[in-house]
C-alpha atoms as a PDB file:
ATOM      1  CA  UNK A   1      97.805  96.226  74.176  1.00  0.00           C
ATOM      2  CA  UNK A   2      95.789  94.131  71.770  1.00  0.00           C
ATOM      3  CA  UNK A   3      95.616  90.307  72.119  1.00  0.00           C
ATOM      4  CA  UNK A   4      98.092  89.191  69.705  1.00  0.00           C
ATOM      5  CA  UNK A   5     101.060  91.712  72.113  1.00  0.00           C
ATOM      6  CA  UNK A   6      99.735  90.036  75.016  1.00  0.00           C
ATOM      7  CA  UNK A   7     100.254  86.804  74.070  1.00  0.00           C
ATOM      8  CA  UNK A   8     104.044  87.706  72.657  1.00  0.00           C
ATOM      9  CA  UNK A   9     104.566  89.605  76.137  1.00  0.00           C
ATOM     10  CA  UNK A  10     103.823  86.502  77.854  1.00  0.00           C
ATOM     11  CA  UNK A  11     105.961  83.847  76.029  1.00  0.00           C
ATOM     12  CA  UNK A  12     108.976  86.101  76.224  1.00  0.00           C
ATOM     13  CA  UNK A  13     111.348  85.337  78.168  1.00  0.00           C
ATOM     14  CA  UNK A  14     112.367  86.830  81.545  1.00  0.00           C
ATOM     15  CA  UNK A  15     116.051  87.451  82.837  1.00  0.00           C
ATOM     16  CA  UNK A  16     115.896  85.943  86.430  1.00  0.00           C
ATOM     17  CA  UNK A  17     118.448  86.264  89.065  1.00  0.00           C
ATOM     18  CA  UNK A  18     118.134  84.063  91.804  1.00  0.00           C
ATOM     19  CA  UNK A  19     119.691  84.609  95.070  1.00  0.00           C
ATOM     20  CA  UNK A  20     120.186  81.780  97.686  1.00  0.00           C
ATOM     21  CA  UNK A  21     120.066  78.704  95.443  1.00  0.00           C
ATOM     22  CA  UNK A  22     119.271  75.938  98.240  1.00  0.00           C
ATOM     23  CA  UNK A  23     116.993  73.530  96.884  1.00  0.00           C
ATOM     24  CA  UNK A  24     114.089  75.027  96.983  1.00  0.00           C
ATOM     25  CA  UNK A  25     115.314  77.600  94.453  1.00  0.00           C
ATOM     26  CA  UNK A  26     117.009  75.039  92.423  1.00  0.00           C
ATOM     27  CA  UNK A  27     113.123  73.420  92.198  1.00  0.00           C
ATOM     28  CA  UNK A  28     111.492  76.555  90.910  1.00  0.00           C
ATOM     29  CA  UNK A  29     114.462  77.131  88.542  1.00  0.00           C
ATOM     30  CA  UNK A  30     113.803  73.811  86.641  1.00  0.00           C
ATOM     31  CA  UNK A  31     110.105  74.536  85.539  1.00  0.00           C
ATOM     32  CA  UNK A  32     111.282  77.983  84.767  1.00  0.00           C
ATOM     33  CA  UNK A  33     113.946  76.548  82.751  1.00  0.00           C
ATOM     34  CA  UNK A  34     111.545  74.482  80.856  1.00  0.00           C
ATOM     35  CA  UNK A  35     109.380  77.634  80.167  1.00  0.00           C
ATOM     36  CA  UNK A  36     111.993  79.009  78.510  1.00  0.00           C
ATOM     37  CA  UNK A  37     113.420  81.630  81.296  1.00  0.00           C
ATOM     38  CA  UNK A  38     117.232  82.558  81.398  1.00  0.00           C
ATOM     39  CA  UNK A  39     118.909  81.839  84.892  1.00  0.00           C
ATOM     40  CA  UNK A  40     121.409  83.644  86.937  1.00  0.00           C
ATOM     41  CA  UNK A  41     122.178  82.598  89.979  1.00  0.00           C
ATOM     42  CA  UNK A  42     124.486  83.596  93.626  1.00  0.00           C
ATOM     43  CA  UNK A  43     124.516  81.747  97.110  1.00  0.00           C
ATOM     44  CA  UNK A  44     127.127  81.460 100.045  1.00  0.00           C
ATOM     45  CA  UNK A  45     127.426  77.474  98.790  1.00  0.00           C
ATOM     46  CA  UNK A  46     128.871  76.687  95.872  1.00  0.00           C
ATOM     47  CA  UNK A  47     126.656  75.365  93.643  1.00  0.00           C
ATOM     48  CA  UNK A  48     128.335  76.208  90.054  1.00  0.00           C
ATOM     49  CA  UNK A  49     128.975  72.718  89.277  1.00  0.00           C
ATOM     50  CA  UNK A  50     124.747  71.667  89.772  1.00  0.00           C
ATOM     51  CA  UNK A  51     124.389  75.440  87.848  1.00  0.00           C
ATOM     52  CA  UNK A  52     126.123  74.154  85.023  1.00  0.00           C
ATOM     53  CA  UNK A  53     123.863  71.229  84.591  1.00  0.00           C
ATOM     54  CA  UNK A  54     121.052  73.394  84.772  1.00  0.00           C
ATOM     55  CA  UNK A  55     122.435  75.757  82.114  1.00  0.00           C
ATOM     56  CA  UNK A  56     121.619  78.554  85.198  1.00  0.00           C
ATOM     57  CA  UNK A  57     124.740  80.761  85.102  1.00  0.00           C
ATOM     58  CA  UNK A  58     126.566  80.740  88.544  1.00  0.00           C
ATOM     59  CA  UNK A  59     128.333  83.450  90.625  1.00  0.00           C
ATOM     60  CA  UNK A  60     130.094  83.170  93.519  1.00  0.00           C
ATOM     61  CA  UNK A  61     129.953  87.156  94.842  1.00  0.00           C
ATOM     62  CA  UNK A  62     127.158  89.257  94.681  1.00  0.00           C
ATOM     63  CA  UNK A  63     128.690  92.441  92.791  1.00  0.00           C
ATOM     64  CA  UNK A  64     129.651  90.757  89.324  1.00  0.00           C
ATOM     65  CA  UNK A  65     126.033  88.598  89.561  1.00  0.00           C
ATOM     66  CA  UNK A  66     124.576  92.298  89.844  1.00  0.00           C
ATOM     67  CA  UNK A  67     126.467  93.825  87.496  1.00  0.00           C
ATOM     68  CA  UNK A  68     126.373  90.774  85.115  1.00  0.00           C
ATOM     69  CA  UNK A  69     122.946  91.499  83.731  1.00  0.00           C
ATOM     70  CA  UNK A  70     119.365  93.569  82.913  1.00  0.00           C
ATOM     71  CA  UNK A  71     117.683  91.696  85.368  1.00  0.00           C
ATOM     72  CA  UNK A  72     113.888  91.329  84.810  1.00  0.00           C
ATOM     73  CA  UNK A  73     113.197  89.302  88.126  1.00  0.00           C
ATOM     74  CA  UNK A  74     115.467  89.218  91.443  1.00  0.00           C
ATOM     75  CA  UNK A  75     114.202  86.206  93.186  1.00  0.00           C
ATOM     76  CA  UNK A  76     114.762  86.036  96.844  1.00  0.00           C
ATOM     77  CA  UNK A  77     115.072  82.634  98.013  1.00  0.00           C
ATOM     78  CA  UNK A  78     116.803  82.745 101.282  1.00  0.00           C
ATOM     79  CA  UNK A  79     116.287  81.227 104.724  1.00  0.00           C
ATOM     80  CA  UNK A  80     114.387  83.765 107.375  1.00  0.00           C
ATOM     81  CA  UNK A  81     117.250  84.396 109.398  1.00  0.00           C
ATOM     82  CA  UNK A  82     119.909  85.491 106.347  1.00  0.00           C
ATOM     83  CA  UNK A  83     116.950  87.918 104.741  1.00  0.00           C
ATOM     84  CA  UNK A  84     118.484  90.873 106.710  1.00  0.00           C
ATOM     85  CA  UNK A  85     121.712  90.090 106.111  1.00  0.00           C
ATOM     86  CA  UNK A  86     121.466  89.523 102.371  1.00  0.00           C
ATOM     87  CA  UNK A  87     119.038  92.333 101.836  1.00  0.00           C
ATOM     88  CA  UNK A  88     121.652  94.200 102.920  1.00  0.00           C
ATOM     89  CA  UNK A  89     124.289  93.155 101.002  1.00  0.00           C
ATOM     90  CA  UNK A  90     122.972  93.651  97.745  1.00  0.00           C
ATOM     91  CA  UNK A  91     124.987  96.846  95.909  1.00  0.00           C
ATOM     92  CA  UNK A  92     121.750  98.091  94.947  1.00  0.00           C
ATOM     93  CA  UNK A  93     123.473 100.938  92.780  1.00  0.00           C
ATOM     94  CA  UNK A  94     124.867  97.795  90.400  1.00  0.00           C
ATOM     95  CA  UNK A  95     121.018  97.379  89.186  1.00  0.00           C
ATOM     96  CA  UNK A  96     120.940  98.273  85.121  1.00  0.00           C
ATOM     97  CA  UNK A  97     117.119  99.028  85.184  1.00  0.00           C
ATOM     98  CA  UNK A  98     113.921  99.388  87.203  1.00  0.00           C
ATOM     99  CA  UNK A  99     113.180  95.335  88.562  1.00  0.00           C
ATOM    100  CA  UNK A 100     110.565  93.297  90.149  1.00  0.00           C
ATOM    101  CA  UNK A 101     112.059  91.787  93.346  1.00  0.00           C
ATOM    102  CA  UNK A 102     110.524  88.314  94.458  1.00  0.00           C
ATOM    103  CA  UNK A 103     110.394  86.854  97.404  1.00  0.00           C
ATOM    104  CA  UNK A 104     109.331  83.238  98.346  1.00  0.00           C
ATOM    105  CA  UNK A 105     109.641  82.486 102.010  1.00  0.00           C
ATOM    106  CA  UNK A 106     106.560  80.642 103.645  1.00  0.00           C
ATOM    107  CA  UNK A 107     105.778  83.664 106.447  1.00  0.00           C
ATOM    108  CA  UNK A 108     105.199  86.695 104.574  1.00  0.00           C
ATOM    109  CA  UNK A 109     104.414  90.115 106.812  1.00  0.00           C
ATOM    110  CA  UNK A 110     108.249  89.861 107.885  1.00  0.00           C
ATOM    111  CA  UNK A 111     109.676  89.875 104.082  1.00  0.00           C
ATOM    112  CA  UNK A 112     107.412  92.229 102.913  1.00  0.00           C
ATOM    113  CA  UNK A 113     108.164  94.702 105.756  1.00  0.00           C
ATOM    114  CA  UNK A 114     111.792  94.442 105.340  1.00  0.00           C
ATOM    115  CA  UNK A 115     111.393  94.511 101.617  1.00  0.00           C
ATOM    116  CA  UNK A 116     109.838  97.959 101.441  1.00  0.00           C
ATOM    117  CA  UNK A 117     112.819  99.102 104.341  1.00  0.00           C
ATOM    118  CA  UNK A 118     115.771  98.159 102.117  1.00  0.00           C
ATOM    119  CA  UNK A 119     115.016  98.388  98.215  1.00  0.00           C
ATOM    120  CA  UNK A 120     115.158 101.528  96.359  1.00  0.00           C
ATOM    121  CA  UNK A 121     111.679 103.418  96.289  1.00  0.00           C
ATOM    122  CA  UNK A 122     112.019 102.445  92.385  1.00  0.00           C
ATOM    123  CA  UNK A 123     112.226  98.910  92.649  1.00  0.00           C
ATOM    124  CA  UNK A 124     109.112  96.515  92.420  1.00  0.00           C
ATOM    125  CA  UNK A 125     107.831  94.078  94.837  1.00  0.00           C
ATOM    126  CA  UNK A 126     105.700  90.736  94.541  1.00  0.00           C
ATOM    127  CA  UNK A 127     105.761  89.138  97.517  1.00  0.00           C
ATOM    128  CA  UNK A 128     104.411  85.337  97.178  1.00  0.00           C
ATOM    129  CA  UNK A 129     104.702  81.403  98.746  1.00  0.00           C
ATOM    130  CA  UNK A 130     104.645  78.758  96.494  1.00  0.00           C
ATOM    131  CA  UNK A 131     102.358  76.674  98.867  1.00  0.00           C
ATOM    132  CA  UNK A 132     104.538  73.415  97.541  1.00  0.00           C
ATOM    133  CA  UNK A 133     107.941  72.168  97.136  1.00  0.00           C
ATOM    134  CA  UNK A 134     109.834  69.353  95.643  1.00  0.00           C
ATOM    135  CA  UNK A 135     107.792  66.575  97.188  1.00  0.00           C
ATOM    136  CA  UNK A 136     104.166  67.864  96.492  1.00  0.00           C
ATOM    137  CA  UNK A 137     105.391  69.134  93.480  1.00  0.00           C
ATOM    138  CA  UNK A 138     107.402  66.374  92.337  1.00  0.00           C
ATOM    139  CA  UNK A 139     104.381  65.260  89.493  1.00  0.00           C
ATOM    140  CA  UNK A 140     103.437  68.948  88.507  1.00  0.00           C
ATOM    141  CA  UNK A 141     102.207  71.998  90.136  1.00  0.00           C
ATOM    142  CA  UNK A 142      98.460  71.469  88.164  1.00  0.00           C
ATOM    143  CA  UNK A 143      95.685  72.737  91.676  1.00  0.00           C
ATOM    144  CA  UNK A 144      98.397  73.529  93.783  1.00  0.00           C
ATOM    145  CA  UNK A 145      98.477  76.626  95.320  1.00  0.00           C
ATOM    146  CA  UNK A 146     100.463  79.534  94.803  1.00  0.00           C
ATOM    147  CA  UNK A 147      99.653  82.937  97.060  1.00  0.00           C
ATOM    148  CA  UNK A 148     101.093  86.322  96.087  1.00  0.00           C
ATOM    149  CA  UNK A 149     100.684  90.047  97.077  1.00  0.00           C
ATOM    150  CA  UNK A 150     101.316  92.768  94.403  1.00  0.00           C
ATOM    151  CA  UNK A 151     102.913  95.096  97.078  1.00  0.00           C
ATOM    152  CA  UNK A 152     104.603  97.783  94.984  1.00  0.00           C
ATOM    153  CA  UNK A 153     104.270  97.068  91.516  1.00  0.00           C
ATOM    154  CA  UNK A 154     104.876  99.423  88.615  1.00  0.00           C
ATOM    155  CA  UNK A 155     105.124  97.285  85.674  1.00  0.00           C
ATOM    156  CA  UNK A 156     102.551  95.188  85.009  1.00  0.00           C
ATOM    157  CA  UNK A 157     103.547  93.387  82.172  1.00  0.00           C
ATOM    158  CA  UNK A 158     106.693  91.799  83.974  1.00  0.00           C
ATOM    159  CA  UNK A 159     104.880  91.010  87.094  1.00  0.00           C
ATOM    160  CA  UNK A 160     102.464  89.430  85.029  1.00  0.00           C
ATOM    161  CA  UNK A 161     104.845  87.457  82.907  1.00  0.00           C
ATOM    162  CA  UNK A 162     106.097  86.470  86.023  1.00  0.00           C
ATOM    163  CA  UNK A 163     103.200  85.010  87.538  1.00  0.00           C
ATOM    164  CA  UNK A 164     102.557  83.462  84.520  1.00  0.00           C
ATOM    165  CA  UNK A 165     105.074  80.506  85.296  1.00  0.00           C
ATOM    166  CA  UNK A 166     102.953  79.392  88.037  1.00  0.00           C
ATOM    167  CA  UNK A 167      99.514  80.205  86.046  1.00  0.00           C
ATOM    168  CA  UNK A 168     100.615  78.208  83.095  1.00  0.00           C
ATOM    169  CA  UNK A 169     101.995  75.131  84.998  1.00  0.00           C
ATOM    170  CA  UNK A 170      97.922  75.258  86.615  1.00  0.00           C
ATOM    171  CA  UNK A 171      98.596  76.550  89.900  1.00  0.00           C
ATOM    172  CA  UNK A 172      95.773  77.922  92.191  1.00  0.00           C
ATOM    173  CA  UNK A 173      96.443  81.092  92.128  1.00  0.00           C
ATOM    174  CA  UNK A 174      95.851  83.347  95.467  1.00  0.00           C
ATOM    175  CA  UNK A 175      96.373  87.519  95.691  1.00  0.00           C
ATOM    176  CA  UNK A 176      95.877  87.517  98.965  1.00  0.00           C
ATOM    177  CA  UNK A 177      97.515  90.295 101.899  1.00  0.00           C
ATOM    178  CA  UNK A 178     100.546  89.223 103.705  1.00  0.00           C
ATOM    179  CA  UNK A 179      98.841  89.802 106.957  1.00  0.00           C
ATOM    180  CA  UNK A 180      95.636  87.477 105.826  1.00  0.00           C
ATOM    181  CA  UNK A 181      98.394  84.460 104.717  1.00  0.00           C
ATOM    182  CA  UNK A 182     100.206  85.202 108.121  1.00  0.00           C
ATOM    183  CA  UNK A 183      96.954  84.669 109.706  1.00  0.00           C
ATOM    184  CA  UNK A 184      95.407  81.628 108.277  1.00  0.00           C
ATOM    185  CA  UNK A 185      98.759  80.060 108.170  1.00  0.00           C
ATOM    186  CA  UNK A 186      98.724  80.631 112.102  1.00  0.00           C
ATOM    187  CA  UNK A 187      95.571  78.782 112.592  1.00  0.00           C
ATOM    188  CA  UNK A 188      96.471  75.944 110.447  1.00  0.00           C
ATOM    189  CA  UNK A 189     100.145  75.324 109.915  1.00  0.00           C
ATOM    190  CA  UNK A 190     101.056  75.866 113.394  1.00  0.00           C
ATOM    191  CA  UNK A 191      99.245  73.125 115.088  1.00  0.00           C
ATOM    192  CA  UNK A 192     100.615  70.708 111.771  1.00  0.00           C
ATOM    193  CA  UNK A 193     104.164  71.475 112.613  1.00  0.00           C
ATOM    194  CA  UNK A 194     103.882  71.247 116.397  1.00  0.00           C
ATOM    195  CA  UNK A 195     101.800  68.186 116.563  1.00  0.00           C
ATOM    196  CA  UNK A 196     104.264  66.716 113.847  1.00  0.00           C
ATOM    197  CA  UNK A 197     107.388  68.268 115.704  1.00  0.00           C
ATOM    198  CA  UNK A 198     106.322  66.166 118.606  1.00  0.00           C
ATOM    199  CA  UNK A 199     105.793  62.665 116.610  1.00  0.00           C
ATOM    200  CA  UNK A 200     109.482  63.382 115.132  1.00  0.00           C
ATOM    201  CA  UNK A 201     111.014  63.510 118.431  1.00  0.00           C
ATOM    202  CA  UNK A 202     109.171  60.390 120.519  1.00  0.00           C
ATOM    203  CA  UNK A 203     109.096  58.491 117.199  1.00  0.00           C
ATOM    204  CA  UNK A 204     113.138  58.586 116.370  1.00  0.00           C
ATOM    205  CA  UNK A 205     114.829  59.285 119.731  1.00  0.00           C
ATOM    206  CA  UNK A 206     118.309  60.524 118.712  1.00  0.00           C
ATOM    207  CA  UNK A 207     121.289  61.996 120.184  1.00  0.00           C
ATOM    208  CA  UNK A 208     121.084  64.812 118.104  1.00  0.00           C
ATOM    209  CA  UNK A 209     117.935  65.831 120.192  1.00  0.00           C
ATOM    210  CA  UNK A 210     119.365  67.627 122.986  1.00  0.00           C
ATOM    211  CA  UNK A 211     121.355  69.584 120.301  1.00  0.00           C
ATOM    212  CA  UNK A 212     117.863  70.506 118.974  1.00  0.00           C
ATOM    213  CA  UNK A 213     116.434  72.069 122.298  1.00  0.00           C
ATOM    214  CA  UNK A 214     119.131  74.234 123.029  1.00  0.00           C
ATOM    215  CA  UNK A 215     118.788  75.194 119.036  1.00  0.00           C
ATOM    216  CA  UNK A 216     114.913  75.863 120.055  1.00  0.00           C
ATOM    217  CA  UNK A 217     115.454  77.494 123.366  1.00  0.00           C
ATOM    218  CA  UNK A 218     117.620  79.932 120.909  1.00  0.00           C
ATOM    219  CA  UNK A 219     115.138  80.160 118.954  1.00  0.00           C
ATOM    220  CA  UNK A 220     112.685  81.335 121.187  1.00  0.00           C
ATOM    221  CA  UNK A 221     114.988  83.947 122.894  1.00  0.00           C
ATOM    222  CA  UNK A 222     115.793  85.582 120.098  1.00  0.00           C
ATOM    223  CA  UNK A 223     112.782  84.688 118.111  1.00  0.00           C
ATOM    224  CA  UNK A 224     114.791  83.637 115.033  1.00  0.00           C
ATOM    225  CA  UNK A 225     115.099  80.508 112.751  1.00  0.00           C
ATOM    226  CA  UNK A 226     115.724  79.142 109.936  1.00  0.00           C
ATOM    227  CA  UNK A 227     113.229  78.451 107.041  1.00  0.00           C
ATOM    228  CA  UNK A 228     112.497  75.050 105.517  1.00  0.00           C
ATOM    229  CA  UNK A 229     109.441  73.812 102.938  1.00  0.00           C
ATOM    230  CA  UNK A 230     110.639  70.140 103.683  1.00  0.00           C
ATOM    231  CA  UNK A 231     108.684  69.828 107.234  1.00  0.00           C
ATOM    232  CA  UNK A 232     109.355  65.504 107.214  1.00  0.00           C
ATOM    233  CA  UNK A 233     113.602  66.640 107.948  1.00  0.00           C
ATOM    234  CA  UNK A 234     113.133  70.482 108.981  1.00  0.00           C
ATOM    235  CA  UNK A 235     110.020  70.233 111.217  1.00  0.00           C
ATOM    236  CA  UNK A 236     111.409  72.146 113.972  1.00  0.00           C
ATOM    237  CA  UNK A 237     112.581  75.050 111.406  1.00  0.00           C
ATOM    238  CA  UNK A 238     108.727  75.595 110.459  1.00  0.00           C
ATOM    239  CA  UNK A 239     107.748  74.871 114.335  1.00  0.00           C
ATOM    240  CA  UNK A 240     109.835  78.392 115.556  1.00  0.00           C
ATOM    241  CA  UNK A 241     109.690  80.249 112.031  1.00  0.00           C
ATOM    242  CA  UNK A 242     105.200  80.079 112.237  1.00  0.00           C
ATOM    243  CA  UNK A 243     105.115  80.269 115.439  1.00  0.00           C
ATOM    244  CA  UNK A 244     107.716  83.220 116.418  1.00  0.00           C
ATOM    245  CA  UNK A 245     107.949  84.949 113.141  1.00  0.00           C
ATOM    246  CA  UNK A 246     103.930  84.598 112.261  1.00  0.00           C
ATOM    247  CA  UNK A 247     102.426  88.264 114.581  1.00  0.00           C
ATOM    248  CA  UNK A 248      99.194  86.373 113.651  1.00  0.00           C
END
């Protein structure tokens, strides 16, 4: 492909469907719509009033979003504990053409395993964490960094064009393993979330804290939790997901 292809490639557009449009999602999908990208989105919460601001077409039930378009890009954007459950739910025989399926939880050997499990052998996969979110990215995403795994990929060009969101925006961009992220991010972001865990609790005693521990002694019996990039209001989310989820 000579240069002047490469550069049209790039700039084009991608179809993206979104699933799970919590607000993590909803801060990706406003750079992306900036960049030009064209939206779809599903979630269990109704969120087609904040869609329609966004001009990011809402559905309510996963069949017609499916069936509603040639997706380029499935992003995953789910909590830990739903991945299953969604993966699952997704009437894979709806898809219109071969697609790269995105994930962008923060713990990444768990989504990547069940990602090969449940897709189609022909489907793509680009597993990745945005090593950000609406607070350190509230000014731009220029050094910060974004880590990604090419785990099955077939098409180059529209993983590429994908990546190229975060590229062009100045991201630090990262291929790294799942396993390696897992491992690092056991080393570092554990000890973060547990000493700050700790400071949450003795610094704002609250009712709501004995609700907590029986939440965390659930958490650690069945070694599931919910996922949050927001650690100042979801600290004990990251505490159980890096430190139950995380093999490393």
């Amino acid at each position: 492909m000579n240069e002047t292809n490469d550069v049209f490639s790039s700039s084009t557009p991608l179809n993206i469907g979104i699933i799970g449009f919590g607000p993590f999602a909803q801060f990706l999908a406003k750079t992306m719509i900036k960049q030009g990208h064209i939206l779809f989105a599903t979630s269990r919460s109704d969120h087609s009033q904040l869609c329609s601001q966004l001009g990011v077409k809402f559905f309510k039930e996963m069949d017609p979003f499916l069936d509603s378009n040639n997706y380029d890009v499935i992003l995953i954007s789910t909590s830990i504990l739903s991945l299953s459950q969604v993966l699952s739910s997704i009437p894979f025989h709806l898809l219109r053409q071969r697609t790269l399926f995105v994930d962008v939880l923060s713990v990444k050997e768990y989504p990547r395993q069940l990602l090969l499990q449940v897709l189609p052998e022909e489907t793509d996969v680009l597993c990745t964490h945005p090593m950000f979110g609406p607070e350190s990215g509230k000014n731009g995403w220029e050094g910060l960094a974004f880590m990604y795994e090419k785990v099955r990929i077939r098409n180059e060009d529209t993983c590429s064009r994908f990546l190229q969101i975060f590229r062009s925006e100045g991201c630090r961009m990262v291929e790294m393993p799942c396993e390696e992220h897992d491992r690092q991010a056991a080393r570092s972001q554990f000890l973060t979330h547990t000493i700050g865990y700790w400071q949450k609790w003795i610094l704002n005693p609250h009712p709501w804290i004995q609700r907590a521990l029986r939440h965390l002694f659930i958490c650690v019996t069945c070694r599931k939790t919910t996922l949050s990039r927001t650690a100042s209001t979801c600290i004990l989310d990251c505490f159980c997901i890096i430190g139950l989820l995380n093999k490393s």
